[in-house]
C-alpha atoms as a PDB file:
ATOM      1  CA  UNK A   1     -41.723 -60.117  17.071  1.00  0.00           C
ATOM      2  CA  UNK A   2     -43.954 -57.319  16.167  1.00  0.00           C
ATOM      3  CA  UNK A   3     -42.556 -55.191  18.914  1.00  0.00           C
ATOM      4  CA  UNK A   4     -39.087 -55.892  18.118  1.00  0.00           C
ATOM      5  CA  UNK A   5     -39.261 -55.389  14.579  1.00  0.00           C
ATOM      6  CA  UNK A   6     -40.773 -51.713  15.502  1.00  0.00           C
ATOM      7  CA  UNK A   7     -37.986 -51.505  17.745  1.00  0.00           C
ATOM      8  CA  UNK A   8     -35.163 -52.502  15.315  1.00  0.00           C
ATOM      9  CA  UNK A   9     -37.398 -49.884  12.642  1.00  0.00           C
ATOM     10  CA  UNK A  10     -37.170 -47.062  15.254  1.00  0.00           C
ATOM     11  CA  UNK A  11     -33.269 -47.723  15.930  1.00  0.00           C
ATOM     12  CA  UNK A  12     -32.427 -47.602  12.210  1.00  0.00           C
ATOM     13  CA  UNK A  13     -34.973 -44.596  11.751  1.00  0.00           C
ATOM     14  CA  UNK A  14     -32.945 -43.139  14.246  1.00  0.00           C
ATOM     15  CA  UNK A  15     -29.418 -44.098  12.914  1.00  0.00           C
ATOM     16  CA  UNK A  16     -30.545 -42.645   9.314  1.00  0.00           C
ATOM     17  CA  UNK A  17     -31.698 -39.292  11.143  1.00  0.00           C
ATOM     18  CA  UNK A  18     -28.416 -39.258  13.101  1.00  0.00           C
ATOM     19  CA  UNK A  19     -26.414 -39.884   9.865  1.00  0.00           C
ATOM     20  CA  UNK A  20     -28.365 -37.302   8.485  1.00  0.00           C
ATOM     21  CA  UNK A  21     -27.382 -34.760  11.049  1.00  0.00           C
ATOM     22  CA  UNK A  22     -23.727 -35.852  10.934  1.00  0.00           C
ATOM     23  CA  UNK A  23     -23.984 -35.358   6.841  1.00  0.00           C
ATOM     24  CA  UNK A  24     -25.380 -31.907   7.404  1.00  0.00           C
ATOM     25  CA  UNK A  25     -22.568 -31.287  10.477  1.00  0.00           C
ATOM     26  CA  UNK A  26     -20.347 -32.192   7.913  1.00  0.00           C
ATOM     27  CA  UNK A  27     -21.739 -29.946   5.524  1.00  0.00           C
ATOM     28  CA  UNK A  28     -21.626 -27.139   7.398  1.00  0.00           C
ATOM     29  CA  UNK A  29     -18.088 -27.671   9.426  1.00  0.00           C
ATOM     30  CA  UNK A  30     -16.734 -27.838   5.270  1.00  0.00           C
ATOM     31  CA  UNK A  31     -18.572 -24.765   4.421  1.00  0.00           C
ATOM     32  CA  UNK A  32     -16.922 -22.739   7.911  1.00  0.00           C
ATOM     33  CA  UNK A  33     -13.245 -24.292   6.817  1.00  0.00           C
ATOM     34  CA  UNK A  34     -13.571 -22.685   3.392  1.00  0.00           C
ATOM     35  CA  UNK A  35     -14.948 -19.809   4.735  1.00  0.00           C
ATOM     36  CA  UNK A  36     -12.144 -19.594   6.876  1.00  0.00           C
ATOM     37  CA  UNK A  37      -9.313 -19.993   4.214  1.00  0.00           C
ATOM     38  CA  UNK A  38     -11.578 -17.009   2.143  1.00  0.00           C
ATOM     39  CA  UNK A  39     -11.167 -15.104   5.628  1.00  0.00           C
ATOM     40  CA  UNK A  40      -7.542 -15.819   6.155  1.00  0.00           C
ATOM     41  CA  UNK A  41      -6.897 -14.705   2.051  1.00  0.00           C
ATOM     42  CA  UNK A  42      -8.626 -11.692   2.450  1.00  0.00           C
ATOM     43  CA  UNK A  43      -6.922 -10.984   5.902  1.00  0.00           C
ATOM     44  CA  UNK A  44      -4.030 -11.634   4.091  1.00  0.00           C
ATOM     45  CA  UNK A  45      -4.793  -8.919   0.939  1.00  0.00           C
ATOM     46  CA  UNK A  46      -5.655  -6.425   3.547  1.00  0.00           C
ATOM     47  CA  UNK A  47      -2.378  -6.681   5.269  1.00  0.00           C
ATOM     48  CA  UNK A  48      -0.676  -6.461   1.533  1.00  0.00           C
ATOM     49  CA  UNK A  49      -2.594  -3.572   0.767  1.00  0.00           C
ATOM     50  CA  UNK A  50      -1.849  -1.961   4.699  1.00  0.00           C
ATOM     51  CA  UNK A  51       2.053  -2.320   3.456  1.00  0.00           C
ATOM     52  CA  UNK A  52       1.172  -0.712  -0.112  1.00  0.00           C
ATOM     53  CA  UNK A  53      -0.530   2.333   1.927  1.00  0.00           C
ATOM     54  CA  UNK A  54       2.427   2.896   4.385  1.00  0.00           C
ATOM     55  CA  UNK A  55       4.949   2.577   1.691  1.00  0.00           C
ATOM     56  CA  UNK A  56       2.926   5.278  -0.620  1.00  0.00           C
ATOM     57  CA  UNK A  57       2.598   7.427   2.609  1.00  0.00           C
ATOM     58  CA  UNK A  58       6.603   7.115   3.425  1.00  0.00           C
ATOM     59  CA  UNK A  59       7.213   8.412  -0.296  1.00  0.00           C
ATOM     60  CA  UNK A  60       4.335  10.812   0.097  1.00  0.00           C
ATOM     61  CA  UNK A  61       6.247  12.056   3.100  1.00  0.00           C
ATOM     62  CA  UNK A  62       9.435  12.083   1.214  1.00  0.00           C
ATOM     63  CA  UNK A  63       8.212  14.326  -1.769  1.00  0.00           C
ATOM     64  CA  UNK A  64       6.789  16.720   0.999  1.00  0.00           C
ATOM     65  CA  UNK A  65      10.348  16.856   2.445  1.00  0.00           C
ATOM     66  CA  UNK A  66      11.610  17.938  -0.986  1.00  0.00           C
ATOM     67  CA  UNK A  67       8.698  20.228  -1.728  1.00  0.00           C
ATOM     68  CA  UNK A  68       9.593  21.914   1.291  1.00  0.00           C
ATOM     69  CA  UNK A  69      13.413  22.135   0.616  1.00  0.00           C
ATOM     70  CA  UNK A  70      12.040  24.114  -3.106  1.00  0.00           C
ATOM     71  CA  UNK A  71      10.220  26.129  -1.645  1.00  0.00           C
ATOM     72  CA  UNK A  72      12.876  27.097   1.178  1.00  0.00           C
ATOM     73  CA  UNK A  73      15.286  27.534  -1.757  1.00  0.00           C
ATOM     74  CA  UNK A  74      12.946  29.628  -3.678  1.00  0.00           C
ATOM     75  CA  UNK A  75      12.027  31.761  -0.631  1.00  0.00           C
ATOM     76  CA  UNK A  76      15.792  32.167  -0.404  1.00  0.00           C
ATOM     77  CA  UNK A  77      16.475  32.837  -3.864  1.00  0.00           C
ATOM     78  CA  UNK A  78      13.855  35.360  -4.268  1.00  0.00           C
ATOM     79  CA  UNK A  79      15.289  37.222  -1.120  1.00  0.00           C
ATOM     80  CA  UNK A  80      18.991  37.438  -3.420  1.00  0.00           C
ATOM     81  CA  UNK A  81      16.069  38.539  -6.035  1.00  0.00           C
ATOM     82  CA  UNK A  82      14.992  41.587  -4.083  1.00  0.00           C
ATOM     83  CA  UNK A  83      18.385  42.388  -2.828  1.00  0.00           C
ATOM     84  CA  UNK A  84      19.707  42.406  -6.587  1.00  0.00           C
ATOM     85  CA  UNK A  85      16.984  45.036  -7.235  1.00  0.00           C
ATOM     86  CA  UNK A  86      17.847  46.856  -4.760  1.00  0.00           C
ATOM     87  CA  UNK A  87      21.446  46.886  -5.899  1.00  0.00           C
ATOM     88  CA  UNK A  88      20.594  47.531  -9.583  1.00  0.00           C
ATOM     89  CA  UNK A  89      18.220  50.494  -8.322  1.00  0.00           C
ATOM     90  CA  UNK A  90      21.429  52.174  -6.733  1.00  0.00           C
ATOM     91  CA  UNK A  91      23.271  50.975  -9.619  1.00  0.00           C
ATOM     92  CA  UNK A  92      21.344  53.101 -11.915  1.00  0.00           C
ATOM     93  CA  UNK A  93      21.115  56.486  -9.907  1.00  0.00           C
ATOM     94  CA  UNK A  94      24.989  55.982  -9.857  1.00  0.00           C
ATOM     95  CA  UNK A  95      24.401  55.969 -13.101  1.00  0.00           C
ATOM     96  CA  UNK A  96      22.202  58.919 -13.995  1.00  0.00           C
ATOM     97  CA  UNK A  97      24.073  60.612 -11.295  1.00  0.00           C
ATOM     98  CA  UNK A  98      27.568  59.957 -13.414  1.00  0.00           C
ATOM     99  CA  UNK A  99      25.527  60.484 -17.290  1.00  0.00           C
ATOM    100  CA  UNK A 100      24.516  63.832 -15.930  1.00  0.00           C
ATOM    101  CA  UNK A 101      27.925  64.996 -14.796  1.00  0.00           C
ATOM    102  CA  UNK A 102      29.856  63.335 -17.909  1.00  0.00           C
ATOM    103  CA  UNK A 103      27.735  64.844 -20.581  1.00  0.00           C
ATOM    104  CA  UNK A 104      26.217  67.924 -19.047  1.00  0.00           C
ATOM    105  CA  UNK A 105      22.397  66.754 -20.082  1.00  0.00           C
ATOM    106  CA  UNK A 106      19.942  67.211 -17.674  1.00  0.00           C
ATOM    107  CA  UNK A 107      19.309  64.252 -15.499  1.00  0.00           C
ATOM    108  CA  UNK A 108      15.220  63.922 -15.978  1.00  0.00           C
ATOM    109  CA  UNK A 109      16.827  63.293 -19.725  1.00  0.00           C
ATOM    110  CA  UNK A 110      18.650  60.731 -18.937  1.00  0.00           C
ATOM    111  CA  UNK A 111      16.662  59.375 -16.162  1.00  0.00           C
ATOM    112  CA  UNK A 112      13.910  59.077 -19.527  1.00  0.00           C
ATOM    113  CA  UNK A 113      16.678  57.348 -21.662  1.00  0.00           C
ATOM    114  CA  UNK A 114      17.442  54.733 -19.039  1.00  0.00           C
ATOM    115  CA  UNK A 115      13.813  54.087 -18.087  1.00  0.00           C
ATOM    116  CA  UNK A 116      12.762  53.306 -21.953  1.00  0.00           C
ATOM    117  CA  UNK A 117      16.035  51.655 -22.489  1.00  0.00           C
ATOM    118  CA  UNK A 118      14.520  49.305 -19.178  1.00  0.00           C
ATOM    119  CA  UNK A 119      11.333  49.268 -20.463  1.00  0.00           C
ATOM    120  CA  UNK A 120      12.256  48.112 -23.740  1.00  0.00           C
ATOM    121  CA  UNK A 121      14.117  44.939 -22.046  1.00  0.00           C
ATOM    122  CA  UNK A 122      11.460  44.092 -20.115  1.00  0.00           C
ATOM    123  CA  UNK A 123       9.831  43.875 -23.503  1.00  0.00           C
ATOM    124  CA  UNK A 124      12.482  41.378 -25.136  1.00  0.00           C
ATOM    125  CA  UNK A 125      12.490  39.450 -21.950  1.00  0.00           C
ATOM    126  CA  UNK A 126       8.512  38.805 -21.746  1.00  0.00           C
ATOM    127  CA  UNK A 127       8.766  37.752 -25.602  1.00  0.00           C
ATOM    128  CA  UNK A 128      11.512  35.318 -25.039  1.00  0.00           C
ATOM    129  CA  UNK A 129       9.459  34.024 -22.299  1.00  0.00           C
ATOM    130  CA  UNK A 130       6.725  33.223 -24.258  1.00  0.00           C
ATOM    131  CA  UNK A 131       8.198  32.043 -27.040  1.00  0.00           C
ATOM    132  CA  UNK A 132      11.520  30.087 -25.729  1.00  0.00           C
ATOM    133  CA  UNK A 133      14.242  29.091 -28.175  1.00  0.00           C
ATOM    134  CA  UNK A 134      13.468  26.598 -30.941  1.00  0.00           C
ATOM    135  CA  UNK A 135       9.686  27.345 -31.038  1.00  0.00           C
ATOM    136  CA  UNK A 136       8.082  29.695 -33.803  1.00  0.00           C
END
């Protein structure tokens, strides 16, 4: 009876050390399925955030678009700029040309008159500049 109780001891030494292994297979096989539902949340931020990043970088893309149209229209507008001058420029040695033969003064003289009278706008202009309308 000895020999069978030792048996029957092993057996159920056994059984407790198998239970025990299936309690720690447990364990872990919990421990993977959370770690899995942490993996799929975090798979699922990083696809969120992958749909923030290509949105940003479509309206990124957009604002360039209309940066570049400003800067085209600026380009443009400072070429009717330069052309203006040019204009104004003939403009005023028309002028000169017209003061000199209506009032028989010499033309350096009036050249002088119009070049202050110039000078003395560009004056007005830079102090309206820096201090606009409404501000003291």
């Amino acid at each position: 009876m000895a020999k069978s109780n030792d048996l029957i001891e092993n057996v159920a030494d056994q059984v407790s050390d198998i239970t025990k292994r299936l309690t720690d297979v447990s364990s872990h096989m919990a421990s993977m399925v959370e770690n899995y539902d942490y993996l799929l949340q975090n798979q699922t931020h990083v696809a969120d955030n992958h749909d923030l990043v290509i949105a940003n970088q479509n309206t990124i893309i957009q604002n360039l678009g209309i940066i570049i149209h400003n800067q085209t229209a600026i380009i443009h507008n400072q070429s009717k700029i330069v052309k203006n001058q040019a204009y104004l420029k003939t403009f005023l040695f028309a002028q000169v040309e017209i003061l000199t033969l209506l009032t028989n003064r010499p033309k350096e003289e009036i050249s002088n008159e119009i070049n202050m009278f110039f000078e003395n706008a560009q004056i007005e202009i830079s102090k309206g500049f820096e201090n606009p309308i409404g501000e003291l």
